[in-house]
C-alpha atoms as a PDB file:
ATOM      1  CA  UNK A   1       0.000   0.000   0.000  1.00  0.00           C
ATOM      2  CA  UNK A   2       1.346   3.357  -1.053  1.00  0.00           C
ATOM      3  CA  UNK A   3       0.489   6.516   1.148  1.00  0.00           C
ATOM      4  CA  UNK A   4       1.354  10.376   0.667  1.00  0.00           C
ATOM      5  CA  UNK A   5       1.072  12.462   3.269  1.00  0.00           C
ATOM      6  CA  UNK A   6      -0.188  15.834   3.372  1.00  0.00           C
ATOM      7  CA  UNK A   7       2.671  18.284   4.756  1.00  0.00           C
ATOM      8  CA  UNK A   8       2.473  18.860   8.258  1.00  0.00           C
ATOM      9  CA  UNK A   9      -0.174  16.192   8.940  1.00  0.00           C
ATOM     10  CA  UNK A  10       1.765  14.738  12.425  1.00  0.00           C
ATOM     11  CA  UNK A  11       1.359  18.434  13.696  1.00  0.00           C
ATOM     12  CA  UNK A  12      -1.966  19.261  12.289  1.00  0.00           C
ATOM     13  CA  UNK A  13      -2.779  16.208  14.789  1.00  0.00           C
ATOM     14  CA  UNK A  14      -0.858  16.607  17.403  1.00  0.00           C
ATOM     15  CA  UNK A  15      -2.138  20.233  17.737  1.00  0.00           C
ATOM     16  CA  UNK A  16      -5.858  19.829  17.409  1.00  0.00           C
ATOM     17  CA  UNK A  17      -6.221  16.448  19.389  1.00  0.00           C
ATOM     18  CA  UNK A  18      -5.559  19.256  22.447  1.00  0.00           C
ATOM     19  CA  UNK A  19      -8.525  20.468  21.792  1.00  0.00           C
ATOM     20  CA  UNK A  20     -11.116  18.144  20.105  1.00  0.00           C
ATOM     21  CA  UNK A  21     -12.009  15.238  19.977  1.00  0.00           C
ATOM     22  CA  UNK A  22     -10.965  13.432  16.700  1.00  0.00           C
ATOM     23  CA  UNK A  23     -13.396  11.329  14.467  1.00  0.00           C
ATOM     24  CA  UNK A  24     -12.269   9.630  11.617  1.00  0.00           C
ATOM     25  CA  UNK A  25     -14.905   9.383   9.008  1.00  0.00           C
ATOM     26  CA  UNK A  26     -14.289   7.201   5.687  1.00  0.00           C
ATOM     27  CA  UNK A  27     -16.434   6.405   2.841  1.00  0.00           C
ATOM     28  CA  UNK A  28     -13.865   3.111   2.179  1.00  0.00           C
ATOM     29  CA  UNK A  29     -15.060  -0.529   3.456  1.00  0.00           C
ATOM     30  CA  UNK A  30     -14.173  -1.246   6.968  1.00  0.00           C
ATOM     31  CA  UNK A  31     -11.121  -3.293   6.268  1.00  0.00           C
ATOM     32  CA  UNK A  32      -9.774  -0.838   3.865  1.00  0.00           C
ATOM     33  CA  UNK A  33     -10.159   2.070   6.354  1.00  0.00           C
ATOM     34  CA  UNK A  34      -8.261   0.224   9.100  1.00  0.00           C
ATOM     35  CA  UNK A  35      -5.540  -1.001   6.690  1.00  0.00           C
ATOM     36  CA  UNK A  36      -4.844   2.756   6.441  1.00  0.00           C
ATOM     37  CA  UNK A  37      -5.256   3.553   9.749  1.00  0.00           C
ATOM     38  CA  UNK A  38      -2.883   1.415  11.143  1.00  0.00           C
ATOM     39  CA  UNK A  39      -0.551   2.150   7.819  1.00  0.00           C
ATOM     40  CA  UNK A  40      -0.587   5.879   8.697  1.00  0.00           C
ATOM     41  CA  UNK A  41      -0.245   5.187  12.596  1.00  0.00           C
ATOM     42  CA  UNK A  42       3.399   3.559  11.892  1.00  0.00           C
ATOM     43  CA  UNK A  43       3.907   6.223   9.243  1.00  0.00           C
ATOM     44  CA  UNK A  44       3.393   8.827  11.787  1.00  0.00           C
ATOM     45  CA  UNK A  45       5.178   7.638  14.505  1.00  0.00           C
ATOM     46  CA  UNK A  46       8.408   6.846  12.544  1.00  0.00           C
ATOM     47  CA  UNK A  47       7.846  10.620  11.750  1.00  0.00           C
ATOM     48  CA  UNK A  48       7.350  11.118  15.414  1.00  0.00           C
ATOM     49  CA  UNK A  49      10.497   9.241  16.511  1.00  0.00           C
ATOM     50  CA  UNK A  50      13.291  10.770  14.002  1.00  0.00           C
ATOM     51  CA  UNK A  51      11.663  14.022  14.777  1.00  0.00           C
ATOM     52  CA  UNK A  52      12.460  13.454  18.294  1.00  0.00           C
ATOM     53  CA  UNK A  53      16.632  13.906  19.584  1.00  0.00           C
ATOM     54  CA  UNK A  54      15.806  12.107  22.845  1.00  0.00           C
ATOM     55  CA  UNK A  55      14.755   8.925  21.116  1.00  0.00           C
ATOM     56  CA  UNK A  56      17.504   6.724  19.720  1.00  0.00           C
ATOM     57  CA  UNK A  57      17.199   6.224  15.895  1.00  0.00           C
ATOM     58  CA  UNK A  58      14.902   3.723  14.102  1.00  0.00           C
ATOM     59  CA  UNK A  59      15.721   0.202  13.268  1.00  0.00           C
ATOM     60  CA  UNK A  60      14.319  -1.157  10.315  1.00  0.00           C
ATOM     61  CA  UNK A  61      14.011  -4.298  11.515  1.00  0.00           C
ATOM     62  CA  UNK A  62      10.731  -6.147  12.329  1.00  0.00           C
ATOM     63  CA  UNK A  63      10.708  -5.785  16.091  1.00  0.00           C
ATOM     64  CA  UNK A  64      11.295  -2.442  16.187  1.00  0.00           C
ATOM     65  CA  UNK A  65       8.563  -1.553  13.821  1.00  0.00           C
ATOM     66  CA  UNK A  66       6.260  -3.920  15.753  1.00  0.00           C
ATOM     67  CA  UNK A  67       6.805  -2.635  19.023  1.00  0.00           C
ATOM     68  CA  UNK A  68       6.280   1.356  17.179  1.00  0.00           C
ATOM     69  CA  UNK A  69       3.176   0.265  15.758  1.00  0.00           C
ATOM     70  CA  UNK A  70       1.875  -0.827  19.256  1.00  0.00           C
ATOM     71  CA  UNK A  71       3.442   2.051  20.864  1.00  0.00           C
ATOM     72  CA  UNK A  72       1.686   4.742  18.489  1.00  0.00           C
ATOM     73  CA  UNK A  73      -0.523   7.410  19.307  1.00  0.00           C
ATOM     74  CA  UNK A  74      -4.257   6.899  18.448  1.00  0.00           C
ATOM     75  CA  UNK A  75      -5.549  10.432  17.857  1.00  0.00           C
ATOM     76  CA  UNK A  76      -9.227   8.860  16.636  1.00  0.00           C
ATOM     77  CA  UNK A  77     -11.767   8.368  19.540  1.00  0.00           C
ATOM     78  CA  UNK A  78     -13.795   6.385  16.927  1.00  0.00           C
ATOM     79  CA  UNK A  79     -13.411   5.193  13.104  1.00  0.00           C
ATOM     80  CA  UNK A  80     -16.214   5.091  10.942  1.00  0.00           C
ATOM     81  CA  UNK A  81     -16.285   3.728   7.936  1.00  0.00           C
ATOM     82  CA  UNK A  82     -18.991   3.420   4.386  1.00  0.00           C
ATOM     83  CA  UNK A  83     -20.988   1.276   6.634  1.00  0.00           C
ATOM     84  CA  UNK A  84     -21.842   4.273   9.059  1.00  0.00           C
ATOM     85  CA  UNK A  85     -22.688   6.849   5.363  1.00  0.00           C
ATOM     86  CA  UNK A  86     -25.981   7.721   3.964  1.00  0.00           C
ATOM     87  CA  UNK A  87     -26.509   7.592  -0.158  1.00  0.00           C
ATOM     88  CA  UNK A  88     -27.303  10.822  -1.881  1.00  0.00           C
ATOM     89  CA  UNK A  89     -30.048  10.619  -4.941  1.00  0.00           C
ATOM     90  CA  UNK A  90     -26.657   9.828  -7.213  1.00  0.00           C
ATOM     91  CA  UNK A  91     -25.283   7.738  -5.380  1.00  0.00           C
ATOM     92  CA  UNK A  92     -22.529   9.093  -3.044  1.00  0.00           C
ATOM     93  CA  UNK A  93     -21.531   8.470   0.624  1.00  0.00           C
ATOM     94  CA  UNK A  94     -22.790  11.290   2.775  1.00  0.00           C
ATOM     95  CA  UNK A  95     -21.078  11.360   5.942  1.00  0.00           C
ATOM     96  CA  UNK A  96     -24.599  11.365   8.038  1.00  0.00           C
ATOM     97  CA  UNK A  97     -23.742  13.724  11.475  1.00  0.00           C
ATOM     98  CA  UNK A  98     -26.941  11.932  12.213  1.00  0.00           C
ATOM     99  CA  UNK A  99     -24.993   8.479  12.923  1.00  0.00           C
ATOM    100  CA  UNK A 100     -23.367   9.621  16.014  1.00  0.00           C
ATOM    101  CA  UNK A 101     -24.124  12.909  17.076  1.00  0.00           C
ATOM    102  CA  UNK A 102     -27.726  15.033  18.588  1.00  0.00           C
ATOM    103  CA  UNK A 103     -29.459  11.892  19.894  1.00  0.00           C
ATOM    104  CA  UNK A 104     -30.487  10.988  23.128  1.00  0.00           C
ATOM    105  CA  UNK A 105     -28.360   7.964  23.521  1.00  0.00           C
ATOM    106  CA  UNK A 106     -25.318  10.198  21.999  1.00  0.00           C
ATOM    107  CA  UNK A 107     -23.313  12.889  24.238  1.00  0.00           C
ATOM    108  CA  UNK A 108     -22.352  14.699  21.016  1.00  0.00           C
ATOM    109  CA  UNK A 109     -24.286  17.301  19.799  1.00  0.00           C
ATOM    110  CA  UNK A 110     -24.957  18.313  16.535  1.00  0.00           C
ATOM    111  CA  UNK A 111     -23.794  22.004  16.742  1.00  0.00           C
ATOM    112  CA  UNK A 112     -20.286  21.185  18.175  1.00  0.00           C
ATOM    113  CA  UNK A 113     -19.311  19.260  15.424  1.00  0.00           C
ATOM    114  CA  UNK A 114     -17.315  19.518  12.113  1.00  0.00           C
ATOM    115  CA  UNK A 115     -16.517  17.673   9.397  1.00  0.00           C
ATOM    116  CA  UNK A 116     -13.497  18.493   7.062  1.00  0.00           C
ATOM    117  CA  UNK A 117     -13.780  16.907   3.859  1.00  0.00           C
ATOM    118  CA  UNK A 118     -12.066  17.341   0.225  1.00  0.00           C
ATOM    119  CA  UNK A 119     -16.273  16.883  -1.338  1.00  0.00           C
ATOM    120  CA  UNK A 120     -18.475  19.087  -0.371  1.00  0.00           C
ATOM    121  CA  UNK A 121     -21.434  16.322  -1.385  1.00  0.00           C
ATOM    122  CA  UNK A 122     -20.126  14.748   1.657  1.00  0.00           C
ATOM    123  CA  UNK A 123     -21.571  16.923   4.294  1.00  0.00           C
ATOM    124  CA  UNK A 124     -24.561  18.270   1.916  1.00  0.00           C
ATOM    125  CA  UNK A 125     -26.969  16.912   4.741  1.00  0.00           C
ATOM    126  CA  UNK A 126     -25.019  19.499   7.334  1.00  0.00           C
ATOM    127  CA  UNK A 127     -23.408  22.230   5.076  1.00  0.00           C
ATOM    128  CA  UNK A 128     -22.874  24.899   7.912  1.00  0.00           C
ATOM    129  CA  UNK A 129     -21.289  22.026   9.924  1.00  0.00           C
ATOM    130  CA  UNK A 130     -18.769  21.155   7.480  1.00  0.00           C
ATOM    131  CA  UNK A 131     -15.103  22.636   6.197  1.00  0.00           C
ATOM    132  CA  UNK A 132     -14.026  22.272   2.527  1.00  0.00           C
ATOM    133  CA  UNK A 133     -10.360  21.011   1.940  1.00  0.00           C
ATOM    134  CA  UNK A 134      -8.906  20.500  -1.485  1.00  0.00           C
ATOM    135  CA  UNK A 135      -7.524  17.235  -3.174  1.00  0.00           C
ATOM    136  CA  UNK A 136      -3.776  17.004  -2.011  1.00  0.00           C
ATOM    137  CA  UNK A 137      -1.495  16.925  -4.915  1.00  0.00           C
ATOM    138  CA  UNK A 138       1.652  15.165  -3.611  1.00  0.00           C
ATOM    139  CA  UNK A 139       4.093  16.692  -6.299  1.00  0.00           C
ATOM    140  CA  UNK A 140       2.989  20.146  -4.733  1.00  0.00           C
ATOM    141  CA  UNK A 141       5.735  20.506  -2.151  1.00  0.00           C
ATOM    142  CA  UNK A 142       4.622  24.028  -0.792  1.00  0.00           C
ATOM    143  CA  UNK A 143       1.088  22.732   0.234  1.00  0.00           C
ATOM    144  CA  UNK A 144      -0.213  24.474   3.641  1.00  0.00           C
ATOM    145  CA  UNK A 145      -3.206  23.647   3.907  1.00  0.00           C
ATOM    146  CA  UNK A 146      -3.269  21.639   7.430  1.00  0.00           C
ATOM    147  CA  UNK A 147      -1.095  24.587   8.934  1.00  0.00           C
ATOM    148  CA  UNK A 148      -3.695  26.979   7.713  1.00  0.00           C
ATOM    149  CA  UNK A 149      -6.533  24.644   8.903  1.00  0.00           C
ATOM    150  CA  UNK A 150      -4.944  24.255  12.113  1.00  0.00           C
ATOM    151  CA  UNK A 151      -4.442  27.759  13.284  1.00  0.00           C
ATOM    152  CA  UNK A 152      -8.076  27.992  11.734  1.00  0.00           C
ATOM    153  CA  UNK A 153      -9.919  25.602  13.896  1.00  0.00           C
ATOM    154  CA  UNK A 154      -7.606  26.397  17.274  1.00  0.00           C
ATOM    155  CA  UNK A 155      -8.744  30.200  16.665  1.00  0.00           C
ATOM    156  CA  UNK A 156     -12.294  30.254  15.460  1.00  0.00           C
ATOM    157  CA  UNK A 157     -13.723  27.241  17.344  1.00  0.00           C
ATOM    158  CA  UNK A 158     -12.513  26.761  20.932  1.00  0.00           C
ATOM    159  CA  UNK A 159     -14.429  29.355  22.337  1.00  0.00           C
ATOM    160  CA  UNK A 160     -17.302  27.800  25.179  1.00  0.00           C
ATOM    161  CA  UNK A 161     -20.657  27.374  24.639  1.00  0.00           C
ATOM    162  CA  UNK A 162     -20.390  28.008  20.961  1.00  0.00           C
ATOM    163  CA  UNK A 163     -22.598  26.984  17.646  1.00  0.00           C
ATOM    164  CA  UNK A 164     -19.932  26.240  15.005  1.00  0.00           C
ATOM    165  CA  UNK A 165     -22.379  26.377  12.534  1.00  0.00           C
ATOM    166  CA  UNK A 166     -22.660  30.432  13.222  1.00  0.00           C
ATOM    167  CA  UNK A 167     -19.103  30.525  12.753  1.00  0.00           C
ATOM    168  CA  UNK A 168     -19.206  28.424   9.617  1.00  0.00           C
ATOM    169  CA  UNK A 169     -21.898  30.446   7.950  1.00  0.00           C
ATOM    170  CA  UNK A 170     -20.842  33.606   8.514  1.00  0.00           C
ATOM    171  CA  UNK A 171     -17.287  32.846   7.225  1.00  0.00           C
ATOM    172  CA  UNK A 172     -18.045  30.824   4.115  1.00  0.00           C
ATOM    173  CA  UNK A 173     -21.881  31.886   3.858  1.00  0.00           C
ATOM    174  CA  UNK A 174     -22.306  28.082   1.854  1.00  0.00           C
ATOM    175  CA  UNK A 175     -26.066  28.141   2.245  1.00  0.00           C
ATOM    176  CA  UNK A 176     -26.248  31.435   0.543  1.00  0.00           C
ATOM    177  CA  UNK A 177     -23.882  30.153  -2.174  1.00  0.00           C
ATOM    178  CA  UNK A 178     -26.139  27.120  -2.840  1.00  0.00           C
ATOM    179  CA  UNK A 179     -29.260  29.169  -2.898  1.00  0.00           C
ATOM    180  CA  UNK A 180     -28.075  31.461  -5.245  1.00  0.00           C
ATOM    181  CA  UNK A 181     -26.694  28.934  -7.299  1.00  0.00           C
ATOM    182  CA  UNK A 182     -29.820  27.089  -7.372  1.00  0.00           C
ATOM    183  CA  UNK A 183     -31.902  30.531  -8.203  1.00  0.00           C
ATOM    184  CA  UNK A 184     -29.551  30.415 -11.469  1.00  0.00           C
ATOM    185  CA  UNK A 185     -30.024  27.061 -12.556  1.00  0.00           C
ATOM    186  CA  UNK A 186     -33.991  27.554 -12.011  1.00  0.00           C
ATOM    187  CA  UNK A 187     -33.738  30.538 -13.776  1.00  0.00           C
ATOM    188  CA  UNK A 188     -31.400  28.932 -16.632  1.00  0.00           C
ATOM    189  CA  UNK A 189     -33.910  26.009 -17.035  1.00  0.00           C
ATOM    190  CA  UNK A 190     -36.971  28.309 -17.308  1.00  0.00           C
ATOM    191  CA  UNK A 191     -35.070  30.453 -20.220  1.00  0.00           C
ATOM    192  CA  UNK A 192     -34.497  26.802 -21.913  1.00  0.00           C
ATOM    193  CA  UNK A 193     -38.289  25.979 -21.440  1.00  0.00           C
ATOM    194  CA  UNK A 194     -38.899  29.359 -23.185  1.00  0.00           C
ATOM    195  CA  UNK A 195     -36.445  29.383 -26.069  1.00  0.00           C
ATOM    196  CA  UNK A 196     -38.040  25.754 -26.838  1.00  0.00           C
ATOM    197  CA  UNK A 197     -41.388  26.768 -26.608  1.00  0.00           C
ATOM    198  CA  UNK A 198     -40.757  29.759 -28.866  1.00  0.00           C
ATOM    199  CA  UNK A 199     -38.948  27.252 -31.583  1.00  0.00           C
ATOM    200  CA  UNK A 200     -42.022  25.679 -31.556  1.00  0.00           C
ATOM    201  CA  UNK A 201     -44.727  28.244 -32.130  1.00  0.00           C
ATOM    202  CA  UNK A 202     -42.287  29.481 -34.669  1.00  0.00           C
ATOM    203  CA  UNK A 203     -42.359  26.203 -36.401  1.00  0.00           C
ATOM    204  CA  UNK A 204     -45.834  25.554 -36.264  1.00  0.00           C
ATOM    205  CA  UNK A 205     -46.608  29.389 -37.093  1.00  0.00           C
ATOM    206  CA  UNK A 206     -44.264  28.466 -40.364  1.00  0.00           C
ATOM    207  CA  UNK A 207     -45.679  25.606 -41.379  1.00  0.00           C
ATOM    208  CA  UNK A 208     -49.411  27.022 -41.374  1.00  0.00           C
ATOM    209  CA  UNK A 209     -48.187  29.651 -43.757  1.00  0.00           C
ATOM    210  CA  UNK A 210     -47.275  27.224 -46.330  1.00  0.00           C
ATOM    211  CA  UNK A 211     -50.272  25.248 -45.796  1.00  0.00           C
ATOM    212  CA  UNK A 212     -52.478  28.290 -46.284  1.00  0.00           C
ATOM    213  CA  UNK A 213     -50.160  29.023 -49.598  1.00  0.00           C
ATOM    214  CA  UNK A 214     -50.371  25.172 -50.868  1.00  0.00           C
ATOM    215  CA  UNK A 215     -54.243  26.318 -50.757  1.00  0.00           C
ATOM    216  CA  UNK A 216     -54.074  29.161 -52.279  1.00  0.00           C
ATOM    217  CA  UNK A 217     -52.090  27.842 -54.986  1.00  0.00           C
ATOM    218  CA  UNK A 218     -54.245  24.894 -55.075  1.00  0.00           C
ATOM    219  CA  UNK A 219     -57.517  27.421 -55.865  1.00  0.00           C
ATOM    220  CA  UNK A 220     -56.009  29.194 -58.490  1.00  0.00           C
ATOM    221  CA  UNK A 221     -55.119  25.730 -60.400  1.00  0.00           C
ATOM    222  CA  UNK A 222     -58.961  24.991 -59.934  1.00  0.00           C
ATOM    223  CA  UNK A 223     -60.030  28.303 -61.156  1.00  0.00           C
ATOM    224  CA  UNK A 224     -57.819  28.197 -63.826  1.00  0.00           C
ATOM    225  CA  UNK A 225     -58.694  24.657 -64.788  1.00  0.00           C
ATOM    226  CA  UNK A 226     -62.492  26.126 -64.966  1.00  0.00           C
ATOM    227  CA  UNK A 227     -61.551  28.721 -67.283  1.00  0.00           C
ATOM    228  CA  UNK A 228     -59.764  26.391 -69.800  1.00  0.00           C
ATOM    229  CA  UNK A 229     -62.940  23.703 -69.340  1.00  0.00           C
ATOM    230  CA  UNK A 230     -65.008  27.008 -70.331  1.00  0.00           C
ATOM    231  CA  UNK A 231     -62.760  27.817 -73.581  1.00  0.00           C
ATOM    232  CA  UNK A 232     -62.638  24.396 -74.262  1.00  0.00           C
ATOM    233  CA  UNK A 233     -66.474  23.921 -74.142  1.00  0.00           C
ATOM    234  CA  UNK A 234     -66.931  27.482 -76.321  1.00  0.00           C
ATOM    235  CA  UNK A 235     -64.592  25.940 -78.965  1.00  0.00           C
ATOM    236  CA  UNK A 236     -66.057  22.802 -78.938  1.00  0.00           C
ATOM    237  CA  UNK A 237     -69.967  24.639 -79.242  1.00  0.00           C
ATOM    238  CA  UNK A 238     -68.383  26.758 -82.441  1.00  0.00           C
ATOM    239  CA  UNK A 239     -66.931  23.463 -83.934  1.00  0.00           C
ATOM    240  CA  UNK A 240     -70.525  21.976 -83.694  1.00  0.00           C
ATOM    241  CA  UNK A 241     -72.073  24.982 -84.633  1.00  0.00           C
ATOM    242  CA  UNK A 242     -69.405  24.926 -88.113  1.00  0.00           C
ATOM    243  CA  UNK A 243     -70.112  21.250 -88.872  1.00  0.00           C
ATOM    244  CA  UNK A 244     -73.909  21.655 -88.939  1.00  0.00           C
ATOM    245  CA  UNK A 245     -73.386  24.276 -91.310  1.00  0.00           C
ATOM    246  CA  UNK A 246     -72.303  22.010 -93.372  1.00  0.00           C
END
């Protein structure tokens, strides 16, 4: 299994587990989740160890990596996995706030929770509980996002008694991003409804103009046809007319 970390990852950690509780949330199967759990646990506390001038440099053999793996620090109270998501209508894994947080048998509470996420579909059910992070490019070596989010979260959400969902929509104002975006795409689907129904009357408004030219057309054939009959019939009567002579 190959892993890239996001720079400054083992501090973003180490920083907020000081002051929240940490949840992590995956839309991968159970066993896959785990797998990198326990993958990024080692990772982290290799990191950990060379980091640190008091600990004695890592062996690569099997021991020591066995005993470091036990050894690690667990930052998650919990790990929840696809199993714990809700489907949206197309058929992505909402992380559901729902699942473990503002029931009676839960002592979490909806408004003192977040979710930080790279899709915002993710938390669509709780929008002004949720943070928007983007894809981590590993060849990107001046990435700061986590230092950023850090210093973000320590600042704007470890006050007491507080509603982050205040905090979250009067910094990023999402809900009034999606309704205005949905305003435009009602408005863009009523202008299509209109241009099509205008094609149509102008179709139908064209092809009843022909129709009453084909008749037109086709009365002046018959009137003309009557005319001929009429000379035709004259000629005829003056042919008779000659022969009786006769």
């Amino acid at each position: 299994m190959y892993m890239y970390l996001r720079p400054g990852l083992l501090e973003f950690l180490e920083a907020t587990s000081k002051y929240f509780e940490l949840v992590l949330f995956s839309n991968g199967s159970q066993v896959y989740t785990h797998a990198v759990l326990d993958k990024l646990k080692l990772i982290l506390a290799q990191q950990k160890r060379r980091d640190d001038p008091t600990i004695e440099d890592l062996q690569s053999s099997s021991e020591d990596l066995e005993s470091l793996s036990v050894g690690a620090t667990d930052y998650f109270s919990h790990v929840l996995c696809r199993e714990q998501c809700s489907t949206n209508e197309k058929g992505h894994e909402i992380k559901n706030l729902d699942f473990f947080a503002g029931s009676p048998s839960s002592n979490r509470e909806i408004r003192d929770c977040l979710i930080v996420d790279n899709q915002i579909y993710c938390f669509q059910n709780h929008l002004t509980n949720g943070l928007y992070v983007p894809n981590y490019n590993f060849s990107d070596t001046h990435d700061d996002w986590l230092p950023l989010l850090s210093k973000y979260l320590v600042d704007r959400f470890t006050k007491p008694e507080q509603d982050v969902r205040s905090v979250i929509s009067k910094d990023f104002k999402y809900e009034e991003i999606i309704g205005l975006s949905r305003v435009a795409q009602i408005k863009q689907m009523m202008n299509r409804h209109q241009q099509a129904t205008t094609a149509v009357e102008q179709q139908q408004s064209s092809g009843g103009s022909a129709t009453s030219t084909q008749g037109s057309c086709g009365d002046t054939e018959k009137a003309l046809s009557s005319e001929k009959a009429k000379e035709q019939g004259k000629e005829g009567g003056d042919d008779l007319k000659e022969e009786t002579s006769f």
